[in-house]
N, C-alpha and C. Protein backbone atom coordinates (compact mmCIF):
# COMPACT_ATOMS: atom_id res chain seq x y z
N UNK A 1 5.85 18.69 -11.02
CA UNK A 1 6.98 17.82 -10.76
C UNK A 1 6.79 17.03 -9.47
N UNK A 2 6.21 17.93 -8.28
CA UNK A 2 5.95 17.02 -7.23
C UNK A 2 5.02 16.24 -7.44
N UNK A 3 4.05 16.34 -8.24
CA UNK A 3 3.23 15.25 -8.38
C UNK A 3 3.18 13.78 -9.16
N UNK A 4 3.80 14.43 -9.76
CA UNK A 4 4.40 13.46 -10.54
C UNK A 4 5.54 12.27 -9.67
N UNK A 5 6.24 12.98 -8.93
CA UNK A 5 6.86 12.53 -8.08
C UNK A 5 6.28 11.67 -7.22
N UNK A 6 5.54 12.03 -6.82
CA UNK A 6 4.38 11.26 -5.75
C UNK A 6 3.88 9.85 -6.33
N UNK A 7 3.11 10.53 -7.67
CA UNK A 7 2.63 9.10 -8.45
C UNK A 7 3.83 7.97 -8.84
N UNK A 8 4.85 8.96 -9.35
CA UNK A 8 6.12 7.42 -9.47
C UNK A 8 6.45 6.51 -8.45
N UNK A 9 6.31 7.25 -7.09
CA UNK A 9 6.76 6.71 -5.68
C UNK A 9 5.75 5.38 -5.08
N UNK A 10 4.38 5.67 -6.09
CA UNK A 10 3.28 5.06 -5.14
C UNK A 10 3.28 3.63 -6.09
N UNK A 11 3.92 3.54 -7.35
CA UNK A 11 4.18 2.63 -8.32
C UNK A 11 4.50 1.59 -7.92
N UNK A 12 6.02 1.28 -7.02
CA UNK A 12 5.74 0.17 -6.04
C UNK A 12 4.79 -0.80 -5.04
N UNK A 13 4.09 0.56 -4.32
CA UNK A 13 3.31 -0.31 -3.37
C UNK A 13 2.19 -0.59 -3.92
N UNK A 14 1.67 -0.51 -5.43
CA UNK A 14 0.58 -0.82 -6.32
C UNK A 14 1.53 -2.24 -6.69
N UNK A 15 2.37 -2.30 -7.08
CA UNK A 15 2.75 -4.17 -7.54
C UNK A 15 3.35 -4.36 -6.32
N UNK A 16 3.86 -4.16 -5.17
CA UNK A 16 4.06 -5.37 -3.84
C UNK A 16 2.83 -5.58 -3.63
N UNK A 17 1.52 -4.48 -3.24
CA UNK A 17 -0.06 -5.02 -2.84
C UNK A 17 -0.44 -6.48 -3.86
N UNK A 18 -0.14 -6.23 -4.65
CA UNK A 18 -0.41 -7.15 -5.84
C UNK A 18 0.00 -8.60 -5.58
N UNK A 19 1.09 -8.40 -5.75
CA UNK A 19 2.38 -9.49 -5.40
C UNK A 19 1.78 -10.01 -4.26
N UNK A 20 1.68 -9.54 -2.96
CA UNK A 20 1.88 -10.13 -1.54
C UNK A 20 0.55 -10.09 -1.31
N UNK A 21 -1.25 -9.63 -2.30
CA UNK A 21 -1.98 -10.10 -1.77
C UNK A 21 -2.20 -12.06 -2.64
N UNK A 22 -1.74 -11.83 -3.97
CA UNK A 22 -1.71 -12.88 -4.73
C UNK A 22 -0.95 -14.22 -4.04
N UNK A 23 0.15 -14.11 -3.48
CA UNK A 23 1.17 -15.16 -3.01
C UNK A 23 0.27 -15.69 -1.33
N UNK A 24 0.04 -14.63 -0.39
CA UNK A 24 -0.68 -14.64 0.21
C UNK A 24 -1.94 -16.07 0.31
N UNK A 25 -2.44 -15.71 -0.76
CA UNK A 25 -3.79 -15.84 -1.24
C UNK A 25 -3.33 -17.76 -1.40
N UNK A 26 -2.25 -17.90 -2.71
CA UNK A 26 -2.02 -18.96 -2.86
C UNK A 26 -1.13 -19.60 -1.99
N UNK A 27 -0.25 -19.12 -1.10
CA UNK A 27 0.48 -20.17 0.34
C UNK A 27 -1.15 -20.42 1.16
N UNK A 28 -1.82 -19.66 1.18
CA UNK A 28 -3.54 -20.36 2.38
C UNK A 28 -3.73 -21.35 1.18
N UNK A 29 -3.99 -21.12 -0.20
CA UNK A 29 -4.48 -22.72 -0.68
C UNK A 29 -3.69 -23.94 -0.21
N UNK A 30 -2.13 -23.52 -0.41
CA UNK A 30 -1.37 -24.83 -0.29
C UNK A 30 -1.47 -24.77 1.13
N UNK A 31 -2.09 -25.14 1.89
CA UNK A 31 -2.02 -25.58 3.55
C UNK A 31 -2.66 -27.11 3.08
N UNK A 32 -1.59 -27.61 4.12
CA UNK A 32 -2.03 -29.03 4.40
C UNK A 32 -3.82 -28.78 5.67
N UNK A 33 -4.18 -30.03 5.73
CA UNK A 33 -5.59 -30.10 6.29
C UNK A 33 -6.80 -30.66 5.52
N UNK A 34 -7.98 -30.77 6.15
CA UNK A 34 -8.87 -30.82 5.20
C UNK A 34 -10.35 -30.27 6.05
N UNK A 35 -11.58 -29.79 5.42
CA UNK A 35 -12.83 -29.87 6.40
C UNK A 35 -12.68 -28.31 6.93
N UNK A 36 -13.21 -28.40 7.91
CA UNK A 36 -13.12 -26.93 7.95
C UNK A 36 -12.31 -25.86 8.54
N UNK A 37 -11.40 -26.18 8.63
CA UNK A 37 -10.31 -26.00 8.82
C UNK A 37 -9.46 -25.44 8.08
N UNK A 38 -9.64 -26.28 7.05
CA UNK A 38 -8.45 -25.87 5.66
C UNK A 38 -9.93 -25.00 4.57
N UNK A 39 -10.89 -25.48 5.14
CA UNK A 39 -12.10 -23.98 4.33
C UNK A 39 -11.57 -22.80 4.99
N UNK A 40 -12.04 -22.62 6.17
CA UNK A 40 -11.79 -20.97 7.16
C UNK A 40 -10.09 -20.57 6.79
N UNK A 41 -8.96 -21.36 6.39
CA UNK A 41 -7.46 -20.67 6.04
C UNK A 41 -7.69 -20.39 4.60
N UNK A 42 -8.69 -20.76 3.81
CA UNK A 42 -8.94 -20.55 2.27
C UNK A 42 -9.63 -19.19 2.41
N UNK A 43 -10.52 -18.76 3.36
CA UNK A 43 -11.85 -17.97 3.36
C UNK A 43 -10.46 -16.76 3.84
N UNK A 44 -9.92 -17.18 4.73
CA UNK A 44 -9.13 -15.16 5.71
C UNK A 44 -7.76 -15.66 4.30
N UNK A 45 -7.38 -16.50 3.52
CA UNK A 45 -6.78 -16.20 2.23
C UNK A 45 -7.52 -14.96 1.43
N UNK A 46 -8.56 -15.27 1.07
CA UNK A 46 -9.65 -14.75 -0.30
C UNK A 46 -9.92 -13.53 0.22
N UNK A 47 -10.19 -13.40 1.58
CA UNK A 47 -10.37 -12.15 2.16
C UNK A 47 -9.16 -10.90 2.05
N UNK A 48 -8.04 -11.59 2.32
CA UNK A 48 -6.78 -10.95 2.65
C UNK A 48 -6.41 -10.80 1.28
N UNK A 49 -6.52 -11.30 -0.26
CA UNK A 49 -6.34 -11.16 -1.13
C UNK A 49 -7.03 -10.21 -1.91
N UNK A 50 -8.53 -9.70 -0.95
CA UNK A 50 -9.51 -8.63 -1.07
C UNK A 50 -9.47 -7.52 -1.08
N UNK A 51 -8.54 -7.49 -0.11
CA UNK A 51 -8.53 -6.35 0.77
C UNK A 51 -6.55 -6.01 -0.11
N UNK A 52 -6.49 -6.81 -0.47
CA UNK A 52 -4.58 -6.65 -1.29
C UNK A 52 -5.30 -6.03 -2.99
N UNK A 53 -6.44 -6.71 -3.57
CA UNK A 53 -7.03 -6.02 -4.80
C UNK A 53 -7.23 -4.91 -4.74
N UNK A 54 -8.55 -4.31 -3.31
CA UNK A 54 -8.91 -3.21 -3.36
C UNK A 54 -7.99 -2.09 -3.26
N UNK A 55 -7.04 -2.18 -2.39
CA UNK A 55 -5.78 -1.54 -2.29
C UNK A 55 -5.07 -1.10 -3.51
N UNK A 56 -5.18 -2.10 -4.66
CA UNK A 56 -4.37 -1.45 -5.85
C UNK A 56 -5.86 -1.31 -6.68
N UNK A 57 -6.60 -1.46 -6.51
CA UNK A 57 -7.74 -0.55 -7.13
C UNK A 57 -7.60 0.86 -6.62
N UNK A 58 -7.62 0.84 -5.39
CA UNK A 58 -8.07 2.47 -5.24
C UNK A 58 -6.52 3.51 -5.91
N UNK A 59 -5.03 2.83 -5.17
CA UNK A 59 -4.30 2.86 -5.31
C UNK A 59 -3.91 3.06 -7.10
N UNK A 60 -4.20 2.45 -7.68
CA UNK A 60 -4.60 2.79 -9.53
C UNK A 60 -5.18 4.02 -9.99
N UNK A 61 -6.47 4.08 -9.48
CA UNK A 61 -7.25 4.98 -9.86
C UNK A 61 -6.91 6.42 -9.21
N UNK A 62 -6.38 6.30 -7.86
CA UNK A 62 -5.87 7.80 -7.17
C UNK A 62 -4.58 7.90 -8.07
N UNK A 63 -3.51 7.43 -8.70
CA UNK A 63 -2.61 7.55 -9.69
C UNK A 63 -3.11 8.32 -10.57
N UNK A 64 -4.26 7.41 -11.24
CA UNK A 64 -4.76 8.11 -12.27
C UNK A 64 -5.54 9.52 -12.13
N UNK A 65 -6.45 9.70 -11.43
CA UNK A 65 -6.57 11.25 -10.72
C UNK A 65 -5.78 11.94 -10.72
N UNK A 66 -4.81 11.76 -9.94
CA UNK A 66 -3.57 12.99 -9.77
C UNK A 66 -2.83 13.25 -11.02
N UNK A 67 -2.67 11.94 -11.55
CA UNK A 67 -1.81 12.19 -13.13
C UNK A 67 -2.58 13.22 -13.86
N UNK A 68 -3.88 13.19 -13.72
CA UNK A 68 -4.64 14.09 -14.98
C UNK A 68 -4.94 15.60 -13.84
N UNK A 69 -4.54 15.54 -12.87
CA UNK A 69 -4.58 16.78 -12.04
C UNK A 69 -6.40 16.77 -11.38
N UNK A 70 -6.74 15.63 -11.27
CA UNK A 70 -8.00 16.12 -10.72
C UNK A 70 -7.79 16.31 -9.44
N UNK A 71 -7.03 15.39 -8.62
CA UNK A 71 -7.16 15.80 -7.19
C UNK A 71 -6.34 15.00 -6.54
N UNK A 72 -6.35 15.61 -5.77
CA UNK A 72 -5.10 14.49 -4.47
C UNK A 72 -6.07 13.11 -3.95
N UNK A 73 -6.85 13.73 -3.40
CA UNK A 73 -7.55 13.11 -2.22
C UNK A 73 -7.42 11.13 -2.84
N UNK A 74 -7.65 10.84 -4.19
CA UNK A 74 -7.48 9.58 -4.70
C UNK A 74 -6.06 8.88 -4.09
N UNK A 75 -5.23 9.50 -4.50
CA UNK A 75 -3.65 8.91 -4.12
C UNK A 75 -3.40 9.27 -2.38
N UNK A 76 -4.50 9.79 -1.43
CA UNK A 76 -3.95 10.07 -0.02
C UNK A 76 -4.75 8.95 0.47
N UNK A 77 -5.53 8.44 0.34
CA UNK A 77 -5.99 6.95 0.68
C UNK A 77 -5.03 6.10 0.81
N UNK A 78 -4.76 5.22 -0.62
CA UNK A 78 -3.81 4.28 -0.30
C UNK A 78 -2.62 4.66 0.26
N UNK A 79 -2.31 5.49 -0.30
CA UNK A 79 -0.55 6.31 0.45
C UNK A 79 -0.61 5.94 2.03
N UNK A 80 -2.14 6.80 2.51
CA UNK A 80 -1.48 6.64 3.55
C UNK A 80 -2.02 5.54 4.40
N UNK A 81 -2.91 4.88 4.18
CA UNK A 81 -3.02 3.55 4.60
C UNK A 81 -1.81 2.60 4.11
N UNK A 82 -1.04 2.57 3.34
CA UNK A 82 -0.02 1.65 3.26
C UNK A 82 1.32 2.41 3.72
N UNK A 83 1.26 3.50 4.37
CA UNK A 83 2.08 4.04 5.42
C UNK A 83 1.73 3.79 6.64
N UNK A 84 0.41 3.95 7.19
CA UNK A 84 -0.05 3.28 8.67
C UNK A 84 0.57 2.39 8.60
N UNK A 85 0.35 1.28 7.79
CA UNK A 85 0.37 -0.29 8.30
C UNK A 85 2.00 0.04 8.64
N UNK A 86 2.78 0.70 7.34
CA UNK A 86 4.30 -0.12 7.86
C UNK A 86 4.61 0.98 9.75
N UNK A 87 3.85 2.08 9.61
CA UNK A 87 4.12 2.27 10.76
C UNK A 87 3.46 1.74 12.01
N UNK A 88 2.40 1.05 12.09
CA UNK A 88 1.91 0.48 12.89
C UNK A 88 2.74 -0.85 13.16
N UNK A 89 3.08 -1.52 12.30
CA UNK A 89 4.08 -2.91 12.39
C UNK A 89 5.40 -2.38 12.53
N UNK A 90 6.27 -1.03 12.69
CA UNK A 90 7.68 -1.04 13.25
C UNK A 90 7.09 -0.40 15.04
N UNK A 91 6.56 0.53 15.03
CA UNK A 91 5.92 0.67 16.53
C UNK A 91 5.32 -1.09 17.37
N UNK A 92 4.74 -1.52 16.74
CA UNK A 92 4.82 -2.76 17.19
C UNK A 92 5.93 -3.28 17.56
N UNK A 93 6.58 -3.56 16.41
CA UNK A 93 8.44 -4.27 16.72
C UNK A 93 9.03 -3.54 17.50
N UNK A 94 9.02 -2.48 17.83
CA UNK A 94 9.60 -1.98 18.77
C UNK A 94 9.47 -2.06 20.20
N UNK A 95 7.94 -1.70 20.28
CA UNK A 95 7.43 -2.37 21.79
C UNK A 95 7.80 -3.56 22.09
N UNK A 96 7.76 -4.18 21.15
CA UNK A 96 8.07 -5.78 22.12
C UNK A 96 9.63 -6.26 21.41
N UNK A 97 10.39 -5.22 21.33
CA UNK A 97 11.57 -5.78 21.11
C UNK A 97 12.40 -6.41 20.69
N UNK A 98 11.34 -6.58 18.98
CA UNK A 98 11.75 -7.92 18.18
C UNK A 98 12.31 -7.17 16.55
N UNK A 99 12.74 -6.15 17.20
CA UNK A 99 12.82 -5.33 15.33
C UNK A 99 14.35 -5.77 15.62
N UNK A 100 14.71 -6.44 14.06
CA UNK A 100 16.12 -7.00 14.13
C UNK A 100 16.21 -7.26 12.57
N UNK A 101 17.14 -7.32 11.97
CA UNK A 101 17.32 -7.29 10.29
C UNK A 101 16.59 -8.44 10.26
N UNK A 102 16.33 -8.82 9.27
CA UNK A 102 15.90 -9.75 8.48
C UNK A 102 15.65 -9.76 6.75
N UNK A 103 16.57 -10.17 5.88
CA UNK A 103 16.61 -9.86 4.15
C UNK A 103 14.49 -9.87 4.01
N UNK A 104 13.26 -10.41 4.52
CA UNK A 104 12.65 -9.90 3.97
C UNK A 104 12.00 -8.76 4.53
N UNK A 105 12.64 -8.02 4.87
CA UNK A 105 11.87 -6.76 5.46
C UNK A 105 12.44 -5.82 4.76
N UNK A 106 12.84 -6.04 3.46
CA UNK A 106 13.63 -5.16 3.10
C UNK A 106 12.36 -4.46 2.00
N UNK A 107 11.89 -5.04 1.47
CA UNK A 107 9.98 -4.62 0.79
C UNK A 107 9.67 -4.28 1.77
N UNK A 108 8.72 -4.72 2.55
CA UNK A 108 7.92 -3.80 3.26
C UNK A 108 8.48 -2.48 3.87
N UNK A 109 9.78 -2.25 4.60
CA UNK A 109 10.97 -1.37 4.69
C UNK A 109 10.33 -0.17 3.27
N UNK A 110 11.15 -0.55 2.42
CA UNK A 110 11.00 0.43 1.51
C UNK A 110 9.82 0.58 0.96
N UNK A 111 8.62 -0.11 0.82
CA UNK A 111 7.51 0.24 0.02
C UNK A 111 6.68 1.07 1.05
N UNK A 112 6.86 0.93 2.25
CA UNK A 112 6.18 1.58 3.10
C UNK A 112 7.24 3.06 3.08
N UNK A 113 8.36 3.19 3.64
CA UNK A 113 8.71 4.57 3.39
C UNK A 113 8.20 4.92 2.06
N UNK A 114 8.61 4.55 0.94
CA UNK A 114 8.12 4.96 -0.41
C UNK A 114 6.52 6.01 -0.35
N UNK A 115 6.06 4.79 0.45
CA UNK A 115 4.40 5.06 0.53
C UNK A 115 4.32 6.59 1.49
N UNK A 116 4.78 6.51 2.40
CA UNK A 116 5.24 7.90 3.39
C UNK A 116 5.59 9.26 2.76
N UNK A 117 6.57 8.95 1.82
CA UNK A 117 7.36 9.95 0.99
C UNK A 117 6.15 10.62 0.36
N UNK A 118 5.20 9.44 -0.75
CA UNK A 118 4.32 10.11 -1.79
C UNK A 118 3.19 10.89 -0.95
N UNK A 119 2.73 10.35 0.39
CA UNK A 119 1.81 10.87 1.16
C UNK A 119 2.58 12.59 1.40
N UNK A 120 3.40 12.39 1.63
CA UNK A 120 3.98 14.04 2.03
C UNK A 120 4.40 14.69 0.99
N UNK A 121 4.60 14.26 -0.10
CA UNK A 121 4.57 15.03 -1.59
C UNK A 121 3.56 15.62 -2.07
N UNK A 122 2.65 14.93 -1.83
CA UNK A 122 0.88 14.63 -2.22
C UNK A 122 0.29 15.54 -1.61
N UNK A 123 0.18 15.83 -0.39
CA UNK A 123 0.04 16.88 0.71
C UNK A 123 0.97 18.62 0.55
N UNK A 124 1.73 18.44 0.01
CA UNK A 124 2.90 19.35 -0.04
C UNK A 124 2.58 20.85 -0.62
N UNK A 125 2.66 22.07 -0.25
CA UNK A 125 2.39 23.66 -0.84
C UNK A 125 2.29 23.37 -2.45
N UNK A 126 3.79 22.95 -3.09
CA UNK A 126 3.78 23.04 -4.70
C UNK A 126 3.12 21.69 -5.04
N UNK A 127 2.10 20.68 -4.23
CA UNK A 127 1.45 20.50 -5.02
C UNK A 127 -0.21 20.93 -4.83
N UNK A 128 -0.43 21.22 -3.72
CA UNK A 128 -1.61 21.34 -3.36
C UNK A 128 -1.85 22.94 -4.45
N UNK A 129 -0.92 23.58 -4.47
CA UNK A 129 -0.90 24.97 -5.23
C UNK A 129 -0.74 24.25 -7.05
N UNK A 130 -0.65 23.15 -7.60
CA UNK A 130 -0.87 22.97 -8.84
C UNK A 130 -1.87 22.29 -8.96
N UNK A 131 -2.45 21.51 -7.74
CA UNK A 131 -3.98 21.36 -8.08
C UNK A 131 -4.72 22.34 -8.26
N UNK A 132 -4.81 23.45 -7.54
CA UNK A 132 -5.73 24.70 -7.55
C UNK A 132 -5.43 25.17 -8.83
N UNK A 133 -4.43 25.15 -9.37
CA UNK A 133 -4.71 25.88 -11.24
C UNK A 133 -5.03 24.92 -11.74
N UNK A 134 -5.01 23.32 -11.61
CA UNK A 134 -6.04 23.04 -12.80
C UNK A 134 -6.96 22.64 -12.46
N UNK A 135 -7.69 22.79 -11.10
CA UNK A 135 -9.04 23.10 -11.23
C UNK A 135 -9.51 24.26 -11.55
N UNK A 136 -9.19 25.77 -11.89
CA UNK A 136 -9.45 26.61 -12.10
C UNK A 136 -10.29 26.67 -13.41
């Protein structure tokens, strides 16, 4: 049940990665400019849209691991790299004194706790104790 739990939780931050490396990707095409300029905002686009794929690649496939009970370790990657980030960016906002509502912080807000939650589910006695019976 906790694992399961975990994998439903991580379901989100597999389509926002998606979402926000794709949109990402296409606001750097639409930049005004031309030359190289508007190449190098296309190039850290394609990159940043790279690094938003691989994320729901690994993020997919650690789903799929844990769903069939092979192992955690797949789903504690992305979990908790897409828990760093949102905690690295509110420790940020905080230091410099700029954390204040804003309607779109309300995704990253929740997909990152989300992401937190499945990391400590994932990690957790009843599940680390139902991996060990079906690797048995």
């Amino acid at each position: 049940m906790v694992v399961t739990l975990a994998v439903l939780l991580m379901l989100p931050a597999v389509v926002t990665w998606l979402i926000a490396g794709i949109a990402f990707f296409l606001a750097m095409m639409r930049t005004e400019g031309d030359g190289l300029g508007k190449f190098l905002v296309v190039v850290i686009g394609a990159v940043v849209l790279a690094l938003a794929l691989l994320v729901v690649l690994l993020a997919s496939l650690g789903i799929l691991i844990a769903w069939r009970g092979d192992g955690a370790e797949g789903l504690t990657v992305p979990a908790g790299f897409t828990f760093g980030l949102f905690v690295v960016v509110i420790v940020t906002l905080l230091v410099q004194g700029k954390l204040s509502y804003q309607p779109t912080m309300v995704t990253p807000l929740v997909v990152g706790g989300l992401a937190g939650v499945s990391l400590a589910l994932i990690k957790s006695p009843p599940a680390r104790a139902w991996f060990a019976s079906r690797m048995r």
